[in-house]
Protein backbone atom coordinates (compact mmCIF):
# COMPACT_ATOMS: atom_id res chain seq x y z
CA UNK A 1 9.70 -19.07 8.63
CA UNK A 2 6.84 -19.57 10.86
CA UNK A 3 3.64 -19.13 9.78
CA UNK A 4 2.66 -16.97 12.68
CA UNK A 5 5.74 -14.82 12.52
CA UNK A 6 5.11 -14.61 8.42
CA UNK A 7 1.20 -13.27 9.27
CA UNK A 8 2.87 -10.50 12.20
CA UNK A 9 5.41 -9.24 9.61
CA UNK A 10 2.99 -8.66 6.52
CA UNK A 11 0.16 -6.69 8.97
CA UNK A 12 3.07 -4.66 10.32
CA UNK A 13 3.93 -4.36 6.83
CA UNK A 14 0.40 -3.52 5.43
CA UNK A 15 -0.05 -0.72 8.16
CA UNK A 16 3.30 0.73 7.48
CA UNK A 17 2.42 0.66 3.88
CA UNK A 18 -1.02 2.32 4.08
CA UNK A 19 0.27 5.24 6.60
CA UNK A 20 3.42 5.41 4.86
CA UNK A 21 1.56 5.90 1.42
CA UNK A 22 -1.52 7.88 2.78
CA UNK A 23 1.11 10.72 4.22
CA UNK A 24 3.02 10.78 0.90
CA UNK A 25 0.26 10.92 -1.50
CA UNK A 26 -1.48 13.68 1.13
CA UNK A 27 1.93 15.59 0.48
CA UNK A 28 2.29 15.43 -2.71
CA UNK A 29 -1.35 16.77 -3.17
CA UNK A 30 -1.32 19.72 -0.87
CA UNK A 31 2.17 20.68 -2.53
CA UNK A 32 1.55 20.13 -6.03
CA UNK A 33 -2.84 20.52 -6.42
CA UNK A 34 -2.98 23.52 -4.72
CA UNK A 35 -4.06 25.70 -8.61
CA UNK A 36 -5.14 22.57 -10.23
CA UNK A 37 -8.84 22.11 -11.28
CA UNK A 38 -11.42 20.16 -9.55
CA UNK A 39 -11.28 16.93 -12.51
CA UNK A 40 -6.87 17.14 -11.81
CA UNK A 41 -7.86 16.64 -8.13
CA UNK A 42 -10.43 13.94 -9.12
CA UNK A 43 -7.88 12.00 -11.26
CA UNK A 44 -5.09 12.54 -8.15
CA UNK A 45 -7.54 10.60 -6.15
CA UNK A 46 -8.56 8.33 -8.31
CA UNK A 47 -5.55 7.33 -9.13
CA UNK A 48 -3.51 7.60 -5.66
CA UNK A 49 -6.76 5.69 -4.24
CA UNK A 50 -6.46 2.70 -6.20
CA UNK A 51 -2.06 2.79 -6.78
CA UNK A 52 -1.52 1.09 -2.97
CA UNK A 53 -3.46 -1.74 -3.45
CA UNK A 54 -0.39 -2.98 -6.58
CA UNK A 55 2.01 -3.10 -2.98
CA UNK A 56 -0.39 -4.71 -0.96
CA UNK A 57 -1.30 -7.57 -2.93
CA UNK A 58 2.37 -8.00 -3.27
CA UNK A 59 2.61 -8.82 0.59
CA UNK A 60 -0.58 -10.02 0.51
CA UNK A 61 0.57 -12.85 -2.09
CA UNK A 62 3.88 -13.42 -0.21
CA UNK A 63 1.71 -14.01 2.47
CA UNK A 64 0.29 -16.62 1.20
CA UNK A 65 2.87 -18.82 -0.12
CA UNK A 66 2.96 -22.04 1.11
CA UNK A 67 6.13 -23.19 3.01
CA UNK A 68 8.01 -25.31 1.48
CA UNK A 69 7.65 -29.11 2.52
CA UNK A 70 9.77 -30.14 5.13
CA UNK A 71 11.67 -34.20 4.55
């Protein structure tokens, strides 16, 4: 695969993967931390916050495999 067709993929992938992610997590909070405490809604956030980023470096490392050597 080219290597400029490889970079367009993974940002159309990283975007789709940061809205994608951003509207579930923003879902799941209004339905499910609407009675919770204030340190329940800290640990949501923490947690959802820093969760994407195991995804993303999975593209991100796909990204930057080398292609293999052509003979």
């Amino acid at each position: 695969m080219p290597v400029r067709l490889k970079k367009l993929i993974g940002t159309f992938l990283l975007v789709a993967l940061v809205i994608i992610y951003a509207l579930v997590a923003s879902i799941v909070a209004v339905a499910r931390l609407s009675e919770s405490s204030p340190w329940v809604h800290f640990l949501f956030f923490l947690l959802s916050g820093l969760l994407w980023v195991l995804p993303a470096m999975g593209i991100i490392k796909w990204l930057m495999l080398e292609p293999p050597a052509k003979r």
